[in-house]
PDB file of N, CA and C in Angstrom:
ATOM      1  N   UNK A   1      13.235   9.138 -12.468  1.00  0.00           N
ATOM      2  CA  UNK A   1      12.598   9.776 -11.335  1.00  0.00           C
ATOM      3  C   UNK A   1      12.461   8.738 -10.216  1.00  0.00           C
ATOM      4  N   UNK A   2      12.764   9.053  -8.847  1.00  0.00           N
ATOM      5  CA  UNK A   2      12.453   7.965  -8.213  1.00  0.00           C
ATOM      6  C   UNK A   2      11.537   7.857  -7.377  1.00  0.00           C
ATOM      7  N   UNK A   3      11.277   6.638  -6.742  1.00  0.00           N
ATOM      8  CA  UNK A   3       9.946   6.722  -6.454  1.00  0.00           C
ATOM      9  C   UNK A   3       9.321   7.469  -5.461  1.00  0.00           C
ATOM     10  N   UNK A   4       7.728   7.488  -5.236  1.00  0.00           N
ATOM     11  CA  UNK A   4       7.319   8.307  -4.376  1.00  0.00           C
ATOM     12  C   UNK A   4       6.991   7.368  -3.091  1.00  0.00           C
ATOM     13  N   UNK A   5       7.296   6.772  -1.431  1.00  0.00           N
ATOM     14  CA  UNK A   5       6.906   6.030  -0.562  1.00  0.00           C
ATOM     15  C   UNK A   5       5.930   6.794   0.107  1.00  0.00           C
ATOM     16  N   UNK A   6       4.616   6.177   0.675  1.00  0.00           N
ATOM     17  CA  UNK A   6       4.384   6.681   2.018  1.00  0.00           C
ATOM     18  C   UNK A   6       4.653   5.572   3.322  1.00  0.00           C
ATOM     19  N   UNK A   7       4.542   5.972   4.328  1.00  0.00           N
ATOM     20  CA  UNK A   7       4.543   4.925   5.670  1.00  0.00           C
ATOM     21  C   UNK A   7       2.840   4.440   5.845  1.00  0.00           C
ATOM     22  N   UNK A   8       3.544   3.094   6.180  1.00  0.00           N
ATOM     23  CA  UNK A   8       1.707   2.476   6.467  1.00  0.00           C
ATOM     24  C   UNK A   8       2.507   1.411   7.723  1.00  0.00           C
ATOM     25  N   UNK A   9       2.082   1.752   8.265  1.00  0.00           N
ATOM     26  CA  UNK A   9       2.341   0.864   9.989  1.00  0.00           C
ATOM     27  C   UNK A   9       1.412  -0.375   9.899  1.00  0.00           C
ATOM     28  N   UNK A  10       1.635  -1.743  10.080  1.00  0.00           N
ATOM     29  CA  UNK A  10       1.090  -2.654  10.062  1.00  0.00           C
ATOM     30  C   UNK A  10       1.662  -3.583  11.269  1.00  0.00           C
ATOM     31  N   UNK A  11       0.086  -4.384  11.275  1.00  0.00           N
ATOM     32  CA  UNK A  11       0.284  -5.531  12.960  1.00  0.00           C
ATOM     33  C   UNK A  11       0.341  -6.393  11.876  1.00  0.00           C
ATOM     34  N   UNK A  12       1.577  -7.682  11.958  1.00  0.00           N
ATOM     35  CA  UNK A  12       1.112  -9.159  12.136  1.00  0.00           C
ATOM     36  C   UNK A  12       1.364  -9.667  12.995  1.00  0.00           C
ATOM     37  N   UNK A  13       0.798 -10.888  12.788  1.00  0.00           N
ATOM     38  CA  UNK A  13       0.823 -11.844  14.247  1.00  0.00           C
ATOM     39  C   UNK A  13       2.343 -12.588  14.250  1.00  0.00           C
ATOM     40  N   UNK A  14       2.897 -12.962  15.082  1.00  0.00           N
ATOM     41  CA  UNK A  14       4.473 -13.371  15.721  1.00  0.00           C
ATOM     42  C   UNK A  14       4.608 -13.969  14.367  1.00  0.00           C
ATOM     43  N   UNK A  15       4.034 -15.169  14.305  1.00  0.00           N
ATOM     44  CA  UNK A  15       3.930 -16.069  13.842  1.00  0.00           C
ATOM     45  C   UNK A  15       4.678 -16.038  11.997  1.00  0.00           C
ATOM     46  N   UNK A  16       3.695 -14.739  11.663  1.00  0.00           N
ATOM     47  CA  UNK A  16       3.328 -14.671  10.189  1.00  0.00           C
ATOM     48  C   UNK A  16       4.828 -13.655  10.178  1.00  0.00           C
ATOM     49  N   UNK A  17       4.687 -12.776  11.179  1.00  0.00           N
ATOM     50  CA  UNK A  17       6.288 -11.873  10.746  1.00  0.00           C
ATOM     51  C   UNK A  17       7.599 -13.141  10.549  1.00  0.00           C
ATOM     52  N   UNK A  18       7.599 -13.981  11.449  1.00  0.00           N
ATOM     53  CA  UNK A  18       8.630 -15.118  11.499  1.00  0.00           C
ATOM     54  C   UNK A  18       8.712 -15.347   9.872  1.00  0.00           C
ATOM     55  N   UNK A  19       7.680 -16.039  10.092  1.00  0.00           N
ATOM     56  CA  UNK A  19       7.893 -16.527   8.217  1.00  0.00           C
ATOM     57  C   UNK A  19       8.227 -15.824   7.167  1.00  0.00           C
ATOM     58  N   UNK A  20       7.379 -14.390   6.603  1.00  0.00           N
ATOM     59  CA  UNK A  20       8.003 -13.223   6.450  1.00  0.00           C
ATOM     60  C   UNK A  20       9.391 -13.098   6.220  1.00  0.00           C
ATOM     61  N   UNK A  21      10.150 -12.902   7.139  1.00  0.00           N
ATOM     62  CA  UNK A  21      11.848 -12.571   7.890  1.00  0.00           C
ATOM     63  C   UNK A  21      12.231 -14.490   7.016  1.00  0.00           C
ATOM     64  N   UNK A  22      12.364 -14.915   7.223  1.00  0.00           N
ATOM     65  CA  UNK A  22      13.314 -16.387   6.764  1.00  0.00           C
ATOM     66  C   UNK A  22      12.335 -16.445   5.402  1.00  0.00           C
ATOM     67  N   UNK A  23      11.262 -15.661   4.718  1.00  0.00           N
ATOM     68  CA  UNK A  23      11.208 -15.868   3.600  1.00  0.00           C
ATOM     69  C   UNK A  23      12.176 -14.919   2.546  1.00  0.00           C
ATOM     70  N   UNK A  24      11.932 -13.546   3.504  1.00  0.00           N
ATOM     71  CA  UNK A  24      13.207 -12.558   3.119  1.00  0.00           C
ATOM     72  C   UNK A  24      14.680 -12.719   3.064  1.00  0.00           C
ATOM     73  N   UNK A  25      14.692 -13.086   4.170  1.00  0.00           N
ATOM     74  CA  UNK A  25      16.353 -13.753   4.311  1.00  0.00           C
ATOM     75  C   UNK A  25      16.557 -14.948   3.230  1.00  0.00           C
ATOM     76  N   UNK A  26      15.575 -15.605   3.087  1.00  0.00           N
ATOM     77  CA  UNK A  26      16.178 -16.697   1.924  1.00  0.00           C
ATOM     78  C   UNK A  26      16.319 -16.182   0.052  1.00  0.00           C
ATOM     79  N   UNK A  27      15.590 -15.141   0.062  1.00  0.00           N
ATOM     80  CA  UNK A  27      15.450 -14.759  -1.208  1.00  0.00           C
ATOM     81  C   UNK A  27      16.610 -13.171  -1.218  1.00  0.00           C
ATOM     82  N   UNK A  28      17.059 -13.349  -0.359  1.00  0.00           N
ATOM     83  CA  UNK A  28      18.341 -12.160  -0.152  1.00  0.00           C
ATOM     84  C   UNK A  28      17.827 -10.639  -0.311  1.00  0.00           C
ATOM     85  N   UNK A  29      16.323 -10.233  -0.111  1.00  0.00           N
ATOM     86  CA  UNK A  29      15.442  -9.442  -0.033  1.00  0.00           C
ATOM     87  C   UNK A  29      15.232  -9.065   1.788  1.00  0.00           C
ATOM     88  N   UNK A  30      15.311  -7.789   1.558  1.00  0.00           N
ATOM     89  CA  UNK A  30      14.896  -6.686   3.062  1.00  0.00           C
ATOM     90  C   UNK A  30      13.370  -7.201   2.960  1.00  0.00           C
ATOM     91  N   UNK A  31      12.912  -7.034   4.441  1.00  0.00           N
ATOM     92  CA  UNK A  31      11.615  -7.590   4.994  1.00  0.00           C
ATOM     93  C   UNK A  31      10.533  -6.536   3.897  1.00  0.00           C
ATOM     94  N   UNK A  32      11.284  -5.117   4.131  1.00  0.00           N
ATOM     95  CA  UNK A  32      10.279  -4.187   3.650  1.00  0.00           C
ATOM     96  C   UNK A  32      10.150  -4.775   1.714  1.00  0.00           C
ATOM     97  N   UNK A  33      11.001  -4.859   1.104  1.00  0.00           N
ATOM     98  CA  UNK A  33      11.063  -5.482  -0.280  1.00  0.00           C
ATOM     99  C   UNK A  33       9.988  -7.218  -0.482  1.00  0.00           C
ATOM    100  N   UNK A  34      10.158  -7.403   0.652  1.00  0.00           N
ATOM    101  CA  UNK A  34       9.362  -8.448   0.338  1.00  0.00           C
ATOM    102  C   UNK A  34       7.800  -8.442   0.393  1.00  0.00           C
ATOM    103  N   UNK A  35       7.661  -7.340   1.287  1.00  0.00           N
ATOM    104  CA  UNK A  35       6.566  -7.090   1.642  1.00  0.00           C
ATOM    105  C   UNK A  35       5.792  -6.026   0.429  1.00  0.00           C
ATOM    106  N   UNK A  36       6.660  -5.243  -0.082  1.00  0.00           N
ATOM    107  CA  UNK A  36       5.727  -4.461  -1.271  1.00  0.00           C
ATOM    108  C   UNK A  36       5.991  -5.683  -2.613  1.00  0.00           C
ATOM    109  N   UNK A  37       6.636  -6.181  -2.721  1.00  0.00           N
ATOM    110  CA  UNK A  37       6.597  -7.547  -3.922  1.00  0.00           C
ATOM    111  C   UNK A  37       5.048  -7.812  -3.557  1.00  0.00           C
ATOM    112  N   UNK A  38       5.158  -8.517  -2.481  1.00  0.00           N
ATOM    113  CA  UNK A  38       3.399  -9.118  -2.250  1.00  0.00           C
ATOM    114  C   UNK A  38       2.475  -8.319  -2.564  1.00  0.00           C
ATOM    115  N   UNK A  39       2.815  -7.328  -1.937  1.00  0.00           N
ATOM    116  CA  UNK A  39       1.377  -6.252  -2.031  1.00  0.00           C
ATOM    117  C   UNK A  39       1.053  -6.034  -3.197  1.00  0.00           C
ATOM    118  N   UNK A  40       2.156  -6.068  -4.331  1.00  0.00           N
ATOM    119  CA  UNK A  40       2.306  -5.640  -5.540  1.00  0.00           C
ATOM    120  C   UNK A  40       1.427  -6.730  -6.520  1.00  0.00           C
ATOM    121  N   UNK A  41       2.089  -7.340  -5.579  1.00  0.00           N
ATOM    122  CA  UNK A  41       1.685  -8.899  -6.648  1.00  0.00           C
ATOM    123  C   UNK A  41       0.443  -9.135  -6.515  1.00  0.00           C
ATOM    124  N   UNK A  42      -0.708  -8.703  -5.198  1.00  0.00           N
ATOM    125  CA  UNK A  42      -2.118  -9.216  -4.476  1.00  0.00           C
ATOM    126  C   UNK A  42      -2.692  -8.014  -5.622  1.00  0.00           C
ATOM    127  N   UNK A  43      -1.982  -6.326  -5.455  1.00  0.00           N
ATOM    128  CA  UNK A  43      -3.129  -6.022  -5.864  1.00  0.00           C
ATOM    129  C   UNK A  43      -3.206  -6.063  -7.399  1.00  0.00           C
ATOM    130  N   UNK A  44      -2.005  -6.350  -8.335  1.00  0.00           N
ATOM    131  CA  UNK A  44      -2.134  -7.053  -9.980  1.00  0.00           C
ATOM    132  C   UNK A  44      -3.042  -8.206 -10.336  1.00  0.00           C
ATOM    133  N   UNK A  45      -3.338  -8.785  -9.257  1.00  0.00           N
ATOM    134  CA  UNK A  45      -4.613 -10.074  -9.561  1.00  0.00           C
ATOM    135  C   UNK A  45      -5.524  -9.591  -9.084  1.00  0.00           C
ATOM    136  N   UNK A  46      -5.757  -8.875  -8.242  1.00  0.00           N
ATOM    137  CA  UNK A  46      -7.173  -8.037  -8.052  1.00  0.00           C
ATOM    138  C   UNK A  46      -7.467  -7.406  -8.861  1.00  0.00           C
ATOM    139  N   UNK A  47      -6.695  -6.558  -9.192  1.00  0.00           N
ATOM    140  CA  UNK A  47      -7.054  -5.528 -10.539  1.00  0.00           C
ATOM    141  C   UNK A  47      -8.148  -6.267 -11.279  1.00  0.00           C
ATOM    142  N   UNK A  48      -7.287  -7.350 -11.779  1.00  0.00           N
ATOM    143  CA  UNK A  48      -7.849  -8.251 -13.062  1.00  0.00           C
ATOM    144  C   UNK A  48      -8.151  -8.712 -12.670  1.00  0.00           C
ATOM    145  N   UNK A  49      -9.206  -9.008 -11.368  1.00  0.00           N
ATOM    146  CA  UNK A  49     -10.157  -9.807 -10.902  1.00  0.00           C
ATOM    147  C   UNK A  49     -11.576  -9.424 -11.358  1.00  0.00           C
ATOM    148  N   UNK A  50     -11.167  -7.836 -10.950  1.00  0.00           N
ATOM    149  CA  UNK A  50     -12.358  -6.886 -10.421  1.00  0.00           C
ATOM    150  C   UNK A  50     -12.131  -5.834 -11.259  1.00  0.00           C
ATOM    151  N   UNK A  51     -12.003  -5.824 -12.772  1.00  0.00           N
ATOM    152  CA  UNK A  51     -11.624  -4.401 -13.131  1.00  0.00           C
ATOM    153  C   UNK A  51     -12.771  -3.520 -13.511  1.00  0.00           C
ATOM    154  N   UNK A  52     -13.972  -3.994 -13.431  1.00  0.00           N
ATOM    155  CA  UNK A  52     -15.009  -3.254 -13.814  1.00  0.00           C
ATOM    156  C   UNK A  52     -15.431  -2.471 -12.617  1.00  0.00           C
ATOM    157  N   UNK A  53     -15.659  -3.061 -10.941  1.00  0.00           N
ATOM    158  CA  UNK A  53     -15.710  -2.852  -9.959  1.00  0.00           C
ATOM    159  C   UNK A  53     -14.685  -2.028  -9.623  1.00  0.00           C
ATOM    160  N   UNK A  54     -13.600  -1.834  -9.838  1.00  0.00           N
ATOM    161  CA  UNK A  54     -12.536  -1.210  -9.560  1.00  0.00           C
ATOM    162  C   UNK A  54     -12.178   0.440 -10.370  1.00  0.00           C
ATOM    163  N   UNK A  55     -12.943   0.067 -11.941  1.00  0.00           N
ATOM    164  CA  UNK A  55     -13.030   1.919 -12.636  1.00  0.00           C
ATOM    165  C   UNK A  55     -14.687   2.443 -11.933  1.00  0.00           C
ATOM    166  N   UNK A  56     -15.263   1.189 -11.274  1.00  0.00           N
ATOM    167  CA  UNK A  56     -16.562   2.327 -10.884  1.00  0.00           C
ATOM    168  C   UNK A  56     -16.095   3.122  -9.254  1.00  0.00           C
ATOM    169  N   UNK A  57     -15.001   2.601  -8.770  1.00  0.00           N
ATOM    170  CA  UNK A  57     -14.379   2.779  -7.272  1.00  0.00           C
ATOM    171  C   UNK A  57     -14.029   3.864  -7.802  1.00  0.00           C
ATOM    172  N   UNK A  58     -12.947   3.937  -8.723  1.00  0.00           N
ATOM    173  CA  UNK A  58     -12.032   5.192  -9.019  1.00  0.00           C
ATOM    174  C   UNK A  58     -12.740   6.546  -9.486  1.00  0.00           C
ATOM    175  N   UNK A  59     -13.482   6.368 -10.125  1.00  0.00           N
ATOM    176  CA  UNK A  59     -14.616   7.084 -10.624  1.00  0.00           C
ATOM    177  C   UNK A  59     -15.329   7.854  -9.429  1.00  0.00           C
ATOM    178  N   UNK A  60     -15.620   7.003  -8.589  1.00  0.00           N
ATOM    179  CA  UNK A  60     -16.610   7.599  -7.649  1.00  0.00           C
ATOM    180  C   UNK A  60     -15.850   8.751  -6.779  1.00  0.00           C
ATOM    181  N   UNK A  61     -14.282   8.120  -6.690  1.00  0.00           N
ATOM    182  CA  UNK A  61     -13.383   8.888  -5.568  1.00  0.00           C
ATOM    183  C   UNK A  61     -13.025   9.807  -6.278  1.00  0.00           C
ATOM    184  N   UNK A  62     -12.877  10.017  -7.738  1.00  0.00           N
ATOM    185  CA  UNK A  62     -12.572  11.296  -8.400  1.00  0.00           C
ATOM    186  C   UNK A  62     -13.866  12.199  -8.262  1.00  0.00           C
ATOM    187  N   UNK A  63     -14.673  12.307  -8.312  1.00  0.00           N
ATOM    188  CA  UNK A  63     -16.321  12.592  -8.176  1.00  0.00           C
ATOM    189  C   UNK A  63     -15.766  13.080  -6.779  1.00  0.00           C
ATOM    190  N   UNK A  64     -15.833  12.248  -5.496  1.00  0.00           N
ATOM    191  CA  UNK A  64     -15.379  12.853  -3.963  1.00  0.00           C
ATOM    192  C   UNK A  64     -14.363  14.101  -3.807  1.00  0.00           C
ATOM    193  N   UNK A  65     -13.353  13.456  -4.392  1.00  0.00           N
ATOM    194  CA  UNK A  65     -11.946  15.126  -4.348  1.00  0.00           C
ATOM    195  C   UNK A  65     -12.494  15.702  -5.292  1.00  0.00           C
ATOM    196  N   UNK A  66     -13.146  16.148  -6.171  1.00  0.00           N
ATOM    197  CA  UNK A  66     -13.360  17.027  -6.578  1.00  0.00           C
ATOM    198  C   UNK A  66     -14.765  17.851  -6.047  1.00  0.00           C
ATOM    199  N   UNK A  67     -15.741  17.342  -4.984  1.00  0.00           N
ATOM    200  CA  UNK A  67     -16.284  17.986  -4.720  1.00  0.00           C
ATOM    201  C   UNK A  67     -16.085  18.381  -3.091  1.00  0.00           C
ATOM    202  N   UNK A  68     -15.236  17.429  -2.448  1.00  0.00           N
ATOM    203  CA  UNK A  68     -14.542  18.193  -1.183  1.00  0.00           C
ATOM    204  C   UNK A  68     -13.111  18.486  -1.252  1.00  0.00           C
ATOM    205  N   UNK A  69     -12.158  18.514  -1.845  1.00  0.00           N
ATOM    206  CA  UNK A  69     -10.674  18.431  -2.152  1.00  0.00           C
ATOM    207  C   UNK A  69     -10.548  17.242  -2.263  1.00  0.00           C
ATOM    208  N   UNK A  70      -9.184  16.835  -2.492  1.00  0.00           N
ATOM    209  CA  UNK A  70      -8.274  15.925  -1.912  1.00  0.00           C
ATOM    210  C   UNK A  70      -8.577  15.356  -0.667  1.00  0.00           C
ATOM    211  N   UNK A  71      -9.135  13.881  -0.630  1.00  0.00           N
ATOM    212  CA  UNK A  71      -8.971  13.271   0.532  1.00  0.00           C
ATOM    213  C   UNK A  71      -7.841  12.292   0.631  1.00  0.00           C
ATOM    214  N   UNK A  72      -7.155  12.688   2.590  1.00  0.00           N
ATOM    215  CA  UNK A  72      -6.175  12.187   2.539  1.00  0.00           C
ATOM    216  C   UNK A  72      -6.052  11.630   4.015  1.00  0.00           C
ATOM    217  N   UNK A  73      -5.299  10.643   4.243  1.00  0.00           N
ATOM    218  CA  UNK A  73      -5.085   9.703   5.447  1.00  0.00           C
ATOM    219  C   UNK A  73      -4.769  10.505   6.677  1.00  0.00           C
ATOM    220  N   UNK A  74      -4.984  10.394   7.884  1.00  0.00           N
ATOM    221  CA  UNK A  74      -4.866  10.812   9.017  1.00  0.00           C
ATOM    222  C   UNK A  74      -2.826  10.868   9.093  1.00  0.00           C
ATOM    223  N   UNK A  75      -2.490   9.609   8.805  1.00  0.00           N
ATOM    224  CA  UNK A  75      -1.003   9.151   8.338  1.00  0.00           C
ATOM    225  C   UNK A  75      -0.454   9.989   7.371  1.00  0.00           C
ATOM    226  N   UNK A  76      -0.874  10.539   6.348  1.00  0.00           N
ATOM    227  CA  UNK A  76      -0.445  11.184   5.768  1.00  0.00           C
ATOM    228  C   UNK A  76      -0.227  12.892   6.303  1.00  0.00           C
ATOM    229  N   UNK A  77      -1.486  13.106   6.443  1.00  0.00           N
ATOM    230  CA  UNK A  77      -1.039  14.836   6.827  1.00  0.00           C
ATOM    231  C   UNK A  77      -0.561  15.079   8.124  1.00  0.00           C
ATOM    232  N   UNK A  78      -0.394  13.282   8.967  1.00  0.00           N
ATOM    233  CA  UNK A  78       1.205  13.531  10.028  1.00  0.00           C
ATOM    234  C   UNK A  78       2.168  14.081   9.988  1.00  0.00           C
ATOM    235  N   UNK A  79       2.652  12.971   8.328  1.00  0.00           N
ATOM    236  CA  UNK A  79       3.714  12.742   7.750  1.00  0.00           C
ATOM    237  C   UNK A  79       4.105  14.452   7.036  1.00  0.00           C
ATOM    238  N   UNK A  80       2.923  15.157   6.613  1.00  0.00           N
ATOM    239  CA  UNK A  80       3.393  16.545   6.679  1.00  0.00           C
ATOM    240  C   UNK A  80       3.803  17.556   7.646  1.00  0.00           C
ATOM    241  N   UNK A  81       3.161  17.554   8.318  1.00  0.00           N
ATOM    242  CA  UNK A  81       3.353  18.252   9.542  1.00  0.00           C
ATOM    243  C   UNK A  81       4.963  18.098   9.991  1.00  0.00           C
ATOM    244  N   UNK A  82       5.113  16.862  10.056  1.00  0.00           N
ATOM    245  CA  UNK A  82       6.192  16.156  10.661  1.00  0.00           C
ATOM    246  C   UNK A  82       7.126  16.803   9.406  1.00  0.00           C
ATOM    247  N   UNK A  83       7.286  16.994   8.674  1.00  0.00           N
ATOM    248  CA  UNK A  83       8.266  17.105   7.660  1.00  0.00           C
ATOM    249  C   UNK A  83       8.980  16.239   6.868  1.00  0.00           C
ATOM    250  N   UNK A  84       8.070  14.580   7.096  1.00  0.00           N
ATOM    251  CA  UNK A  84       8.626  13.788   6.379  1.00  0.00           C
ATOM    252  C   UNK A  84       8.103  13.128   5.522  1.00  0.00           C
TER     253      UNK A  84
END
């Protein structure tokens, strides 16, 4: 099955995209691939930073959609509208 993406628009500063781009280019990885590696990688040590803090988060937000629906990003029900 393959995977599911959404779009998340992000600012960095000149500086940090530079590095970014010639860290991508050196590891023969697209900017966007390098960039969910990290993300991937930040939030696997958070997890297991914080995992007790983190099932009382999940918990609480299942508790939320189930007593107002599904809450969902301004970005997201764009991305429906829009058809993409």
């Amino acid at each position: 099955m393959p995977a599911e993406y959404v779009r998340l628009t992000v600012r960095l500063r000149k500086d940090l995209h530079t590095k970014l781009e010639v860290l991508a280019l050196a590891r023969g990885l697209s900017l966007n691939s390098l960039i969910n590696e990290a993300v991937e990688e930040y939030v696997v040590k958070r997890e297991a930073e914080n995992r007790e803090a983190l099932l009382k988060a999940r918990e609480a937000l299942e508790q939320l959609r189930k007593g107002k629906g599904q809450v969902s990003s301004p970005v997201n029900e764009a991305d429906e509208v829009d058809g993409a």
